[in-house]
Protein backbone atom coordinates (compact mmCIF):
# COMPACT_ATOMS: atom_id res chain seq x y z
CA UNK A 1 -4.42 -1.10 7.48
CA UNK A 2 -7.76 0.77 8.33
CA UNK A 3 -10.97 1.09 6.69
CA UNK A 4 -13.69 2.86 7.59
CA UNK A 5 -11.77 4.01 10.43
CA UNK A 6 -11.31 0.24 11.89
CA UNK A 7 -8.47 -1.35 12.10
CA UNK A 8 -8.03 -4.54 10.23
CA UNK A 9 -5.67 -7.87 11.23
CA UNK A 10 -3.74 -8.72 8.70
CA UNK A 11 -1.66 -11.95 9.33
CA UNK A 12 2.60 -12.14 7.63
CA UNK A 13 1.80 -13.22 4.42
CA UNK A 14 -0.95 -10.57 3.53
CA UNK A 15 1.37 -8.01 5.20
CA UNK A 16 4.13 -9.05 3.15
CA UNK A 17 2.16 -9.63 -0.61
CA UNK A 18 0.39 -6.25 -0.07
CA UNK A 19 3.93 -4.65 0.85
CA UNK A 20 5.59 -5.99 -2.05
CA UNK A 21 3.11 -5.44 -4.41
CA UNK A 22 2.98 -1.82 -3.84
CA UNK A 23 6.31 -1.26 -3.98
CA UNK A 24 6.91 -3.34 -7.12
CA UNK A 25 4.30 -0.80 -8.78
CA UNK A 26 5.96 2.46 -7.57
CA UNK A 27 9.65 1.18 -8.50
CA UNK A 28 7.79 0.87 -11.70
CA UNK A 29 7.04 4.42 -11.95
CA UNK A 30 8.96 6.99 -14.50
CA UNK A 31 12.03 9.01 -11.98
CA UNK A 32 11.25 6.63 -8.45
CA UNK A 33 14.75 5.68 -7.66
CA UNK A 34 15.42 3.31 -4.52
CA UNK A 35 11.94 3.21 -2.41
CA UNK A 36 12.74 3.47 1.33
CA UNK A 37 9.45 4.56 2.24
CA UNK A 38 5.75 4.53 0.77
CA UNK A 39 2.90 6.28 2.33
CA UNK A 40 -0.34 5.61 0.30
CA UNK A 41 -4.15 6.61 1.64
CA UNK A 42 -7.01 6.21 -0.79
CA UNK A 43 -10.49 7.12 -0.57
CA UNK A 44 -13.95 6.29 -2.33
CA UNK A 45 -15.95 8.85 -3.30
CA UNK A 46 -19.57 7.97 -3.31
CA UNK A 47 -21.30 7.44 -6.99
């Protein structure tokens, strides 16, 4: 994981609750069949 350009540590569990959380919500999603991979980037816009 980055942010702000920097890379940030993150030890096995966070790896592995971020990981499975994301995929649980895009197997949720209407027409995903079996996820074998996930690329996901967001950005903040400023207010």
């Amino acid at each position: 994981m980055q942010v702000n350009g920097r890379k940030v540590d993150l030890n096995d569990f966070v790896q592995r609750f971020l990981g499975q959380a994301v995929i649980g919500m895009v197997q949720s999603l209407r027409g995903v069949e079996e996820v074998q991979t996930i690329r996901l980037e967001i950005s903040r816009s400023s207010p």
